[in-house]
Protein backbone atom coordinates (compact mmCIF):
# COMPACT_ATOMS: atom_id res chain seq x y z
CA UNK A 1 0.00 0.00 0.00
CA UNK A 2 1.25 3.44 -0.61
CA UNK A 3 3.06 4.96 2.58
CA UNK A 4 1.10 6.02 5.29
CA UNK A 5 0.76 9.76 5.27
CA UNK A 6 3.01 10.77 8.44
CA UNK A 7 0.61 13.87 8.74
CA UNK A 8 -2.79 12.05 8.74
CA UNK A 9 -5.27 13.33 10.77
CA UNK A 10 -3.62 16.61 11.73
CA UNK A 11 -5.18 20.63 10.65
CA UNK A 12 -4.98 21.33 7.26
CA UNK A 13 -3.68 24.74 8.33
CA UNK A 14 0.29 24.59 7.79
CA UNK A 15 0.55 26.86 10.99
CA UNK A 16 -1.52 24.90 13.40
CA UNK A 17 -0.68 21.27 11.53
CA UNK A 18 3.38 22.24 12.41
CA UNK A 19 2.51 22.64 15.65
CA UNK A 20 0.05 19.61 16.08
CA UNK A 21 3.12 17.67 14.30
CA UNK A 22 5.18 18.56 17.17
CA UNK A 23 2.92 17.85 19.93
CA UNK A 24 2.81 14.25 18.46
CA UNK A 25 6.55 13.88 18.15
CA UNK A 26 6.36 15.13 21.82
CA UNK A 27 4.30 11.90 22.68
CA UNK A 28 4.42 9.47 19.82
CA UNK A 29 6.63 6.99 21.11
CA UNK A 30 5.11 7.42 25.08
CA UNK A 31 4.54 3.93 26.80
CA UNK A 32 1.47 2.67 25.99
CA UNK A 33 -0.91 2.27 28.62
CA UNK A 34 -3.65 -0.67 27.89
CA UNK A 35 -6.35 -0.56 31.60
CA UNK A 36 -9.52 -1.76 29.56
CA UNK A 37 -9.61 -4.37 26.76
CA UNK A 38 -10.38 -7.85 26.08
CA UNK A 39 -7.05 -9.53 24.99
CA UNK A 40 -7.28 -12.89 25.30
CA UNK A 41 -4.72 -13.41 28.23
CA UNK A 42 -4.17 -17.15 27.22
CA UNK A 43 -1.41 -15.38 23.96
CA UNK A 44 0.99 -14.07 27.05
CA UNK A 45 0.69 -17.25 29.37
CA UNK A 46 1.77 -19.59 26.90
CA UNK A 47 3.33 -17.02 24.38
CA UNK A 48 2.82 -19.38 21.18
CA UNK A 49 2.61 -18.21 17.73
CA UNK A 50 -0.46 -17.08 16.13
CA UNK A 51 -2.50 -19.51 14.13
CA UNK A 52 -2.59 -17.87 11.12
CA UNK A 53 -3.26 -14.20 9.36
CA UNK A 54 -7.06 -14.93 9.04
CA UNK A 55 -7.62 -16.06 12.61
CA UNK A 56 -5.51 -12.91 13.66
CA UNK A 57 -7.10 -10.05 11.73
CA UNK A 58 -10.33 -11.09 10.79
CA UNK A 59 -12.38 -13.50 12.55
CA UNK A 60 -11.53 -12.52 16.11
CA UNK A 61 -12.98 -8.43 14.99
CA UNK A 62 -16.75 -7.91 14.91
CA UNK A 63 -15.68 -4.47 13.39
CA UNK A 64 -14.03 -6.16 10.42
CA UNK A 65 -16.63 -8.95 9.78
CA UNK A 66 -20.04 -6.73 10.63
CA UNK A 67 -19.23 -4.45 7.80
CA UNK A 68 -18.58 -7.83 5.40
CA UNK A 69 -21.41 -9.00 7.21
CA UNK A 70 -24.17 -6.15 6.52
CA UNK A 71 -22.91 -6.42 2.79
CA UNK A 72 -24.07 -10.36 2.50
CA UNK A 73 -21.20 -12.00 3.49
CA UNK A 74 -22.01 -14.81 5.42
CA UNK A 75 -20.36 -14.83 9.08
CA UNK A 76 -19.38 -18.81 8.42
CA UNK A 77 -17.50 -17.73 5.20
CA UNK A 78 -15.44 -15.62 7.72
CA UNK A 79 -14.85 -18.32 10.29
CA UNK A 80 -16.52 -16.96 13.11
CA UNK A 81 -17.13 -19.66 15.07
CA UNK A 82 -20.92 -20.46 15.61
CA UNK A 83 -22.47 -21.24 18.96
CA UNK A 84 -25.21 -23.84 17.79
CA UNK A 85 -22.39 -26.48 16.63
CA UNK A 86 -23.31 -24.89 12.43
CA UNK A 87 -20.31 -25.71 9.83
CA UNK A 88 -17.70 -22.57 9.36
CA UNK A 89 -14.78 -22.08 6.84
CA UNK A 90 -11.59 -23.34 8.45
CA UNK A 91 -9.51 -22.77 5.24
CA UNK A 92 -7.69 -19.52 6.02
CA UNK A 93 -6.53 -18.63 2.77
CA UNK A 94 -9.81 -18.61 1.74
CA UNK A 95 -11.18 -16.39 4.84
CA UNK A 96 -8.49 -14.39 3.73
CA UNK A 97 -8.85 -13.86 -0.15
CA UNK A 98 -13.11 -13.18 0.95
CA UNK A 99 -11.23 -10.50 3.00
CA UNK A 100 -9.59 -8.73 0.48
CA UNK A 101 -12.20 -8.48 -2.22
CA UNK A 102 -14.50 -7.33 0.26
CA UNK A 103 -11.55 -4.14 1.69
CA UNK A 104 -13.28 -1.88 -0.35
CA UNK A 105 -16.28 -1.97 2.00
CA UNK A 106 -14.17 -0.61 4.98
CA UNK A 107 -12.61 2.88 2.99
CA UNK A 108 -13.34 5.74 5.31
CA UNK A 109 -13.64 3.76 8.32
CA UNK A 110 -11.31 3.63 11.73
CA UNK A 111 -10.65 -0.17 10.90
CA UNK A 112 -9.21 0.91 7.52
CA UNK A 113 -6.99 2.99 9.46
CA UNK A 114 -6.06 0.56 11.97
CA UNK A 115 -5.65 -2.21 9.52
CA UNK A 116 -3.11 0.12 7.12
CA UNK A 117 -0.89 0.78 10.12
CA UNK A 118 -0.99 -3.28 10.95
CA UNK A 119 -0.15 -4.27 7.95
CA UNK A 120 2.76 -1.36 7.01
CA UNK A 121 4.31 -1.39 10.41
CA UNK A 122 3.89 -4.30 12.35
CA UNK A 123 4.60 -6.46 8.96
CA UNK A 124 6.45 -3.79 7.47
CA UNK A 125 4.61 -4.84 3.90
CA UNK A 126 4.38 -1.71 1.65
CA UNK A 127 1.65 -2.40 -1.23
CA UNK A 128 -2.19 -1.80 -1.60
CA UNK A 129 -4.16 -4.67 -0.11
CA UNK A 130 -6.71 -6.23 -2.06
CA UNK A 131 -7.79 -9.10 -4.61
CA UNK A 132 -4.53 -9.23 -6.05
CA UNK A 133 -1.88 -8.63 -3.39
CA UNK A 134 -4.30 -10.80 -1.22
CA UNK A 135 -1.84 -14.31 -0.92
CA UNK A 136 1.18 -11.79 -1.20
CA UNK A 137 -0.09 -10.36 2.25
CA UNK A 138 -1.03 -14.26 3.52
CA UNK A 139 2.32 -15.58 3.15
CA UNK A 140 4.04 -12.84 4.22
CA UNK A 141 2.24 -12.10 7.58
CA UNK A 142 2.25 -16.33 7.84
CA UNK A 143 5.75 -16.36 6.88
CA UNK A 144 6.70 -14.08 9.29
CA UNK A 145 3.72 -15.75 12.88
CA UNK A 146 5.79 -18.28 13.59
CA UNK A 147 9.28 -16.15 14.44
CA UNK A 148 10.25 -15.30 17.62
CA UNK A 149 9.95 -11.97 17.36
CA UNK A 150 6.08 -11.82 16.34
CA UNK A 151 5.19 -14.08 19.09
CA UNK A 152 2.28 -12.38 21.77
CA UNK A 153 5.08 -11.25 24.36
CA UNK A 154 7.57 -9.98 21.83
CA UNK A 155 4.94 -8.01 19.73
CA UNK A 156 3.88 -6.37 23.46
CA UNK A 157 7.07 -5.26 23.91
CA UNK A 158 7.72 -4.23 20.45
CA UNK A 159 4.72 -1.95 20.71
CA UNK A 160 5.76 -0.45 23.60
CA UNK A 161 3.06 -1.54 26.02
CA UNK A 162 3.76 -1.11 29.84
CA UNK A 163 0.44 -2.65 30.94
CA UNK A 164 -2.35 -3.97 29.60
CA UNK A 165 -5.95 -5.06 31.50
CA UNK A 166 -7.40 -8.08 30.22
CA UNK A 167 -11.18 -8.68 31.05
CA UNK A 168 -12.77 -11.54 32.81
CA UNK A 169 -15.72 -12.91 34.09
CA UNK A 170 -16.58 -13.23 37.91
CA UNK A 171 -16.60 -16.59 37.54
CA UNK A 172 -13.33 -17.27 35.94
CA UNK A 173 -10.29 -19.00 37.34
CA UNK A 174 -7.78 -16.69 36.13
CA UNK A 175 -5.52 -19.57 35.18
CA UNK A 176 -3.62 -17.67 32.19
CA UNK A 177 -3.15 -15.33 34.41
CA UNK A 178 -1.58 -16.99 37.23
CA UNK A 179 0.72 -18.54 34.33
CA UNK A 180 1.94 -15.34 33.47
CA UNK A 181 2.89 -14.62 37.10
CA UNK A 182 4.99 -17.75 37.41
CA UNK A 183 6.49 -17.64 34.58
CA UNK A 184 8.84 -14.72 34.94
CA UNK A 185 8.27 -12.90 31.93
CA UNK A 186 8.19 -8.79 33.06
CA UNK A 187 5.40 -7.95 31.18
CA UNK A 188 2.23 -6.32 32.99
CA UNK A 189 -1.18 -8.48 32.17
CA UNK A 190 -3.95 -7.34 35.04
CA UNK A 191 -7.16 -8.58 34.91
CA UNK A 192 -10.82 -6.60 35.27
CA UNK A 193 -13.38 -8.14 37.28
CA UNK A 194 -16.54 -8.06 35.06
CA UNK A 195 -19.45 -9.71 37.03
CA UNK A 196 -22.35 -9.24 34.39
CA UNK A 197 -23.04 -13.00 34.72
CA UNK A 198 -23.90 -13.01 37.98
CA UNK A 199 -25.73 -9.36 38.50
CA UNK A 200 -27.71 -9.65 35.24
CA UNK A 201 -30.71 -11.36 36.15
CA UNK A 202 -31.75 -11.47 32.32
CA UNK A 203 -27.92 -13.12 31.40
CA UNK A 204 -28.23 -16.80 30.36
CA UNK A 205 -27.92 -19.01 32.91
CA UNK A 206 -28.25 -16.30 36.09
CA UNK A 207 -29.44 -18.63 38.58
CA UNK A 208 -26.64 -21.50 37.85
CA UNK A 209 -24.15 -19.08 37.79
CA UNK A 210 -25.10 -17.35 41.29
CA UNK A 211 -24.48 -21.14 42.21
CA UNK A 212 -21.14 -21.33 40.80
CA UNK A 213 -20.45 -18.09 42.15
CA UNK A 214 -21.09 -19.90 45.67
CA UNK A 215 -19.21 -22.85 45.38
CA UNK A 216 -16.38 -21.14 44.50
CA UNK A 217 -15.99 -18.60 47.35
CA UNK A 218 -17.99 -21.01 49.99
CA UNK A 219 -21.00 -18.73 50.74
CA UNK A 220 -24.73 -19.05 50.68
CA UNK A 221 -25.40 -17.14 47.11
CA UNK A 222 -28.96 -17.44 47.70
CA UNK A 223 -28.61 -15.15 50.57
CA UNK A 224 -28.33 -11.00 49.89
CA UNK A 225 -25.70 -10.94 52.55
CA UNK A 226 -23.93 -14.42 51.18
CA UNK A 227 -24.40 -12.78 47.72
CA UNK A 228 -22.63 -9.22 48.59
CA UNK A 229 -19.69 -11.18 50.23
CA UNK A 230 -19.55 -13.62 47.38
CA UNK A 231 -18.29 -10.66 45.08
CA UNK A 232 -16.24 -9.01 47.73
CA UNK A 233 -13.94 -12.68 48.16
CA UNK A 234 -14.35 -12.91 44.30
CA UNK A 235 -12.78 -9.14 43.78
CA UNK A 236 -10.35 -9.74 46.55
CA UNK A 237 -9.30 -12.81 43.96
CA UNK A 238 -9.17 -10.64 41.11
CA UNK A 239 -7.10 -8.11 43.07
CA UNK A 240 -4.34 -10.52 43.86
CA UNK A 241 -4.12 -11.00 40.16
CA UNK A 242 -3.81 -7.49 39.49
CA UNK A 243 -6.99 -5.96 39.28
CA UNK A 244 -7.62 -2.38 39.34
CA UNK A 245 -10.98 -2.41 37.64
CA UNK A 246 -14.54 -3.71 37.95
CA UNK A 247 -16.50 -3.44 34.47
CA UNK A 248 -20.23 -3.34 33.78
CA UNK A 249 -21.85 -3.84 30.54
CA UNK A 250 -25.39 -2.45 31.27
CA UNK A 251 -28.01 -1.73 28.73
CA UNK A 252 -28.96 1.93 31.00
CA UNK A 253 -27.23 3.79 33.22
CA UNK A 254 -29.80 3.37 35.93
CA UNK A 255 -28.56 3.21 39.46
CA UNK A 256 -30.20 2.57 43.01
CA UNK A 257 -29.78 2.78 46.18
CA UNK A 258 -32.56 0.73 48.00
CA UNK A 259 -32.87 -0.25 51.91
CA UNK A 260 -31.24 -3.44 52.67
CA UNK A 261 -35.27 -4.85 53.38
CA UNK A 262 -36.08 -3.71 49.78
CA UNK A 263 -32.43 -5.04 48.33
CA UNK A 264 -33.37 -8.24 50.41
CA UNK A 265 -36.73 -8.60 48.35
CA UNK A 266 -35.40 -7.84 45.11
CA UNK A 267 -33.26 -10.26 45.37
CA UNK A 268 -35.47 -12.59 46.65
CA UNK A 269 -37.41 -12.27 43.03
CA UNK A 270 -34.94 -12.46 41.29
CA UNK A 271 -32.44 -14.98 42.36
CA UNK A 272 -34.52 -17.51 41.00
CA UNK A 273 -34.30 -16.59 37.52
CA UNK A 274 -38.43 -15.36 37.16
CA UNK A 275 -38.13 -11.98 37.45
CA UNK A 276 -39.51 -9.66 34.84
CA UNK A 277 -37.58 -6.57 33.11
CA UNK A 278 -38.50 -4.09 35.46
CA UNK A 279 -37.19 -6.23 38.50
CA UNK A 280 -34.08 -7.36 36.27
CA UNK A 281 -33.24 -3.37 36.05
CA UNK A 282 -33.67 -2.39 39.53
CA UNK A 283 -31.34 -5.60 40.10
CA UNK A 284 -28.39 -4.48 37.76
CA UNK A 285 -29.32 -0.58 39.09
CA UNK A 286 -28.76 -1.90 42.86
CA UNK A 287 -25.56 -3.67 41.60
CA UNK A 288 -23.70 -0.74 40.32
CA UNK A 289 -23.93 1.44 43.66
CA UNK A 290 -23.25 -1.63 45.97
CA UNK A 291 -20.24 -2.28 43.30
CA UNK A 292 -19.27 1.36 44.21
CA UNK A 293 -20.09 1.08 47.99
CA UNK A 294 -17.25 -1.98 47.33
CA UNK A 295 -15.34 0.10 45.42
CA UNK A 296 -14.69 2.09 48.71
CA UNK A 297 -13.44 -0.54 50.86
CA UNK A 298 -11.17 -2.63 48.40
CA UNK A 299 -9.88 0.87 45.63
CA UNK A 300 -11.24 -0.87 42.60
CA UNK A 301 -12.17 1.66 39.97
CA UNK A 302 -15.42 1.51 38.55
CA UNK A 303 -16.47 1.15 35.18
CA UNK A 304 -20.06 1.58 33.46
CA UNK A 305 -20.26 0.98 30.07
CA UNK A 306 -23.85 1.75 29.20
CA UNK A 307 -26.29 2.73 26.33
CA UNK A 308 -25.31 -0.71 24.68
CA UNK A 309 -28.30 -2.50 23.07
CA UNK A 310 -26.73 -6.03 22.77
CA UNK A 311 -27.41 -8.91 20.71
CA UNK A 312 -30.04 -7.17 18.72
CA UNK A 313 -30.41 -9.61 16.08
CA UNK A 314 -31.70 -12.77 18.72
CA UNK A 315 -31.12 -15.17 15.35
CA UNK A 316 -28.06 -14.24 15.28
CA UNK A 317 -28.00 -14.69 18.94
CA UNK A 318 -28.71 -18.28 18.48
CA UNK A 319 -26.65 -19.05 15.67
CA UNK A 320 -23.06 -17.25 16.94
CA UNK A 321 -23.50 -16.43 20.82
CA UNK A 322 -22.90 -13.22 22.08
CA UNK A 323 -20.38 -10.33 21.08
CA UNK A 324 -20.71 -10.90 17.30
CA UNK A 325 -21.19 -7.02 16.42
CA UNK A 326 -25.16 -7.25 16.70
CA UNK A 327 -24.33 -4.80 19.88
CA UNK A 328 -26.56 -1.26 19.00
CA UNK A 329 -26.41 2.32 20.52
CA UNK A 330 -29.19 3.40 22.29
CA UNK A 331 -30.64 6.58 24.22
CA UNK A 332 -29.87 6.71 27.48
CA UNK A 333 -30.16 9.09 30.37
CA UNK A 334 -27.32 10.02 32.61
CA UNK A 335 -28.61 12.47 35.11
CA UNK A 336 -31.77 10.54 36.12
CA UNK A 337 -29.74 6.99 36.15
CA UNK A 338 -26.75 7.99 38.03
CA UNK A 339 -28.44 10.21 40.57
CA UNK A 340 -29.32 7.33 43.18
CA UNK A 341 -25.07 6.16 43.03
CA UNK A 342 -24.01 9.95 42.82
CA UNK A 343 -26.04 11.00 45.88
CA UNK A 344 -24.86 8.01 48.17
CA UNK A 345 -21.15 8.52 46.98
CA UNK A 346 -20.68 11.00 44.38
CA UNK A 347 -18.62 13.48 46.66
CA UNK A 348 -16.33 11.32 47.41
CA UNK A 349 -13.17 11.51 46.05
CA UNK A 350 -11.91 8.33 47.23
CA UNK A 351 -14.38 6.80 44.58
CA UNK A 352 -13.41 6.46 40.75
CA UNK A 353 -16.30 5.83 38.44
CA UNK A 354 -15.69 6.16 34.81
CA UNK A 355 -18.71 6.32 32.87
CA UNK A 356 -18.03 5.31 29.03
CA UNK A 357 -20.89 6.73 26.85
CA UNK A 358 -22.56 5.41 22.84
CA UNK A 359 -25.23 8.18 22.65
CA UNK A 360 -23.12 11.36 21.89
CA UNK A 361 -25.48 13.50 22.16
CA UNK A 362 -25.09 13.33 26.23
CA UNK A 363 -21.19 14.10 25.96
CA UNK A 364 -22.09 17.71 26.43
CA UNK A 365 -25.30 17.98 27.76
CA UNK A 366 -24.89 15.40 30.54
CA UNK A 367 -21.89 14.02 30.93
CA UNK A 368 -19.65 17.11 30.97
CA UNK A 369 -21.66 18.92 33.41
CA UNK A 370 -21.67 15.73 35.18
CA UNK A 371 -18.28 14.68 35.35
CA UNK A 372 -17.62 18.92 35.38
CA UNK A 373 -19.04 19.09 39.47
CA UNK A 374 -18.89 15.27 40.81
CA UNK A 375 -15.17 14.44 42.68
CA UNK A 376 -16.12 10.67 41.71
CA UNK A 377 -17.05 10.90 38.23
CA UNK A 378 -14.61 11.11 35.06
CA UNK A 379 -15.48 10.48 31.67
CA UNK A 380 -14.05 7.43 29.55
CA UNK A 381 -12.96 8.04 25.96
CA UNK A 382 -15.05 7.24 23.08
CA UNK A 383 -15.64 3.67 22.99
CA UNK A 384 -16.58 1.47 20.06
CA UNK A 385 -18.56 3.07 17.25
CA UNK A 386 -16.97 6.42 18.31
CA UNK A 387 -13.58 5.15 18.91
CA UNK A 388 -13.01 6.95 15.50
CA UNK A 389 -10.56 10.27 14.63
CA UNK A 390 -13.88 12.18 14.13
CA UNK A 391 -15.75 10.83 17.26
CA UNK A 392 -12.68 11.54 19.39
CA UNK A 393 -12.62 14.97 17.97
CA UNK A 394 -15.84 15.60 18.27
CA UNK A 395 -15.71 14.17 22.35
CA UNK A 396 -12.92 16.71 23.14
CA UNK A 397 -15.03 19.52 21.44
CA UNK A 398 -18.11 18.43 23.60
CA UNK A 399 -16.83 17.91 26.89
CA UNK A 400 -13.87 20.29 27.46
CA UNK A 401 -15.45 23.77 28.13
CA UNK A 402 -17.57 22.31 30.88
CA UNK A 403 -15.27 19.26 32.25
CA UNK A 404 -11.57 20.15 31.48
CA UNK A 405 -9.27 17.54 30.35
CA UNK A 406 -8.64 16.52 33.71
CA UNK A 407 -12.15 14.87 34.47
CA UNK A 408 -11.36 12.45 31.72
CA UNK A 409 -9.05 9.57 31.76
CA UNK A 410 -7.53 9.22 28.32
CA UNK A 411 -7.05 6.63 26.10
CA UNK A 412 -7.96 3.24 26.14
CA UNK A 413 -8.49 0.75 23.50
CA UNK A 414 -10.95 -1.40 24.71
CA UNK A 415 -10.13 -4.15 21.69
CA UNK A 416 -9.82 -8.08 21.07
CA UNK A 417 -7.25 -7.07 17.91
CA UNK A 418 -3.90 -7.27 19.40
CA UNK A 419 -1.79 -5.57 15.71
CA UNK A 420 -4.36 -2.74 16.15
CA UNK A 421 -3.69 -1.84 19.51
CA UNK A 422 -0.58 0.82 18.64
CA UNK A 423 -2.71 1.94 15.14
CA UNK A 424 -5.57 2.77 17.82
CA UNK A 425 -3.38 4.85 20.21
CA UNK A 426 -1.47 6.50 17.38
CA UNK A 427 -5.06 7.79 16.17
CA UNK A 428 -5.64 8.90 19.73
CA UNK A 429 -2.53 10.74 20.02
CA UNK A 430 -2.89 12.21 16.59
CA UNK A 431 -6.09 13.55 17.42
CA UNK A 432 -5.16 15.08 20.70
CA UNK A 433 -2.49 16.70 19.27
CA UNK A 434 -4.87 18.52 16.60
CA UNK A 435 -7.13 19.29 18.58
CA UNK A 436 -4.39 21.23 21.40
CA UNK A 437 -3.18 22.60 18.11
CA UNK A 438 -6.05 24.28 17.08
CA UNK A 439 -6.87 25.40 20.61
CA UNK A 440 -3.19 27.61 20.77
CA UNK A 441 -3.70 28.73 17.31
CA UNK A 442 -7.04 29.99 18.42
CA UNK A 443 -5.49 31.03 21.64
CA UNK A 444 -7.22 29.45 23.82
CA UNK A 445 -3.74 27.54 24.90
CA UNK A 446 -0.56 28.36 25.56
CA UNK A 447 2.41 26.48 23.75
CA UNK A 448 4.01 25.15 26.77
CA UNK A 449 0.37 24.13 28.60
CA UNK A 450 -0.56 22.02 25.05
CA UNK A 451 2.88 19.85 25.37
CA UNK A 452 1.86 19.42 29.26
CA UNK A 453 -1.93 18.55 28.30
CA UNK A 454 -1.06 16.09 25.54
CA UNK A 455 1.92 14.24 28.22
CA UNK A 456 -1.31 14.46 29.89
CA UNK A 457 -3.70 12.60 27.90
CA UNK A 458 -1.63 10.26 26.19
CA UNK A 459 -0.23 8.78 29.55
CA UNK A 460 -0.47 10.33 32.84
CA UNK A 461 -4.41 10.62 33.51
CA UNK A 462 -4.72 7.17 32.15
CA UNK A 463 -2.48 5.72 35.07
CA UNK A 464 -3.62 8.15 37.80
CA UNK A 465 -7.34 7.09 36.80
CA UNK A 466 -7.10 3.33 36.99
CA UNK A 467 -4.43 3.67 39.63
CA UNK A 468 -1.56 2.14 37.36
């Protein structure tokens, strides 16, 4: 492909694009600091090679095969595995070449972007990809998997990374990650606690996993107070393994703060597994401000990643299981929801709750104001369909005036694509450093205050938020 433009994404002005230049060289090559994503941390425990270049760009990204997807190509002709046992390619060569005449569909888009800077310098392969460079790129990238220096812990330190979160369920064992720690390799893998399975009344299988969740820590589960100590042994587990985070995939930002009677009686209706959507939204409410009442005690930050309507399409529910890209913003009110967790705690700057937000239109309207007066609240950068150079432009434009940079947290990638991980925090830093650009050759910055606010954003309010 032709070379990637070194000043993509910066002012077209010459005055304030030399100066946006410089506050990237000023940060470009910064540690990279990884607290949310969803790595699998099974690559650094046993640090083996990647299958192949199918299985490492294409079938593990719902933002790669949704597009193919919503343009007929069939998720099986992708290899995406499928849930209900159905037949998918395995040929990667053939995943591969479907790939490439299909590129076209993903000009203009982030994953373009993210894909270009994979393939030109993590491979370090300079043509166009497409139908006819497609086995050129496939036996290059496969040629190159099974070195050393392109295995999981290499490419981590290649890229720079200092630490990076992975994400795991309540319920998990954290083996990988107890490999890692024995194994004396220096890299940084934390986990996140991410208990959705067992405070999501309406998750599949709710009442077997509160059971799980009880033989594994030894309490009564089917007990509020057994329950509540359940998670606090279970995030005491996740802490020894590096933990710094709790996660919450919600579809609303609702919150509550009930007596411990009417917490008692939820519960009681909903432990079970029969308890209707209003009950099932009080539940996960109730969750998030005991989570933060936790957070208190034990210094885990708190993260809410809400407005996401997931698994939309329920065939394609059946057919693939969850996290396929059939995830769908939706309205979703901040003030109102957050009001029960932000009176209780809210003022208390002990507390870290980083709200991540799909339904831009409440970046300035809500969330800034928000995030602008509350000690506890900070804002979390544009996450997945505005984790693009326009929707992180358009989130600094929205929030700054009313929250500063400094009730924000930075960067994170939140991503299952290891190769795009430094393309998505050289976008991040790119835009930054426009956007401090244009605000000294407006002068609304000085010089010397944009180089401190981009050190700022690109690595030191990303460790002071998740306590890194």
């Amino acid at each position: 492909m032709p070379k990637l433009n070194p000043d993509r994404l910066f002012p077209i002005n010459h005055g304030a694009r030399d100066l946006a230049r410089a506050l990237y060289d000023s940060v470009r090559d910064l540690p990279i600091v990884s607290p949310h994503g969803h790595t699998d941390p099974r690559w650094f425990a046993e640090d083996a090679a990647f299958p192949d270049p199918a299985q490492l760009f294409v079938t593990p990204d719902h933002y790669v095969f949704r597009m193919l997807f919503s343009q007929g190509v069939p998720l099986e002709a992708l290899g995406v595995p499928r849930a209900d046992g159905g037949v998918t390619e395995c040929d990667g060569r053939k995943i591969w070449r479907l790939f490439a005449e299909n590129y076209y569909l993903l000009r203009g888009t982030p994953s373009r972007m993210w894909l270009d800077h994979a393939f030109a310098e993590v491979f370090g392969i300079e043509a166009e990809f497409g139908p006819a460079t497609a086995d050129h790129f496939y036996d290059h990238i496969a040629d190159c998997l099974p070195r050393p220096e392109f295995r999981p812990r290499a490419l981590y330190e290649r890229f720079g990374i200092e630490v990076i979160a992975t994400t795991e369920s309540a319920l998990d064992d954290l083996r990988w990650h107890k490999m890692i720690g024995a194994s004396g390799w220096k890299g940084r893998v934390v986990t996140t606690y991410r208990p959705d399975s067992v405070v999501d009344p309406e998750f599949p299988g709710f009442t077997d996993n509160l059971a799980t969740l009880g033989e594994i820590t030894g309490q009564d589960t089917m007990t509020w107070a057994g329950y509540l100590e359940a998670h606090r042994l279970r995030r005491s587990y996740f802490i020894d393994h590096g933990a710094t985070a709790s996660d919450h995939g919600h579809a609303t930002a609702r919150t509550e703060n009930l007596t411990t009677a009417e917490a008692e009686a939820l519960f009681d209706r909903v432990k079970t597994g029969g308890a209707d959507a209003e009950d099932a939204d009080a539940f996960r409410g109730q969750m998030l401000t005991e989570m933060a009442r936790m957070s208190l005690d034990d210094g885990l930050v708190l993260q809410i990643h809400g407005g996401a309507r997931r698994n939309h399409s329920p065939s394609m529910l059946a057919q693939f299981g969850r996290d396929k890209g059939f995830d769908i913003p939706g309205r979703i009110d901040f003030v109102g929801g957050l009001k029960p967790l932000l009176d209780a705690f809210g003022c208390d700057p002990r507390l870290s709750v980083i709200v991540f937000m799909l339904d831009e239109t409440t970046q300035s309207r809500e969330l800034a104001p928000l995030a602008g007066v509350y000690p506890a609240l900070k804002l979390g950068p544009p996450w997945w369909f505005f984790d693009s150079a326009e929707g992180m432009r358009r989130f600094r434009e929205n929030v700054t005036e009313t929250a500063g940079f400094y009730n924000t947290v930075g960067f994170n990638d939140d991503t299952r694509a290891f190769c795009s991980i430094p393309a998505r925090h050289d976008v991040a830093r790119r835009v930054d450093s426009a956007y401090l650009a244009t605000l000294v050759a407006t002068g609304r910055l000085n010089e010397d205050e944009a180089y401190e606010v981009a050190q700022d954003l690109t690595y030191r309010l990303v460790k002071q938020a998740y306590r890194l």
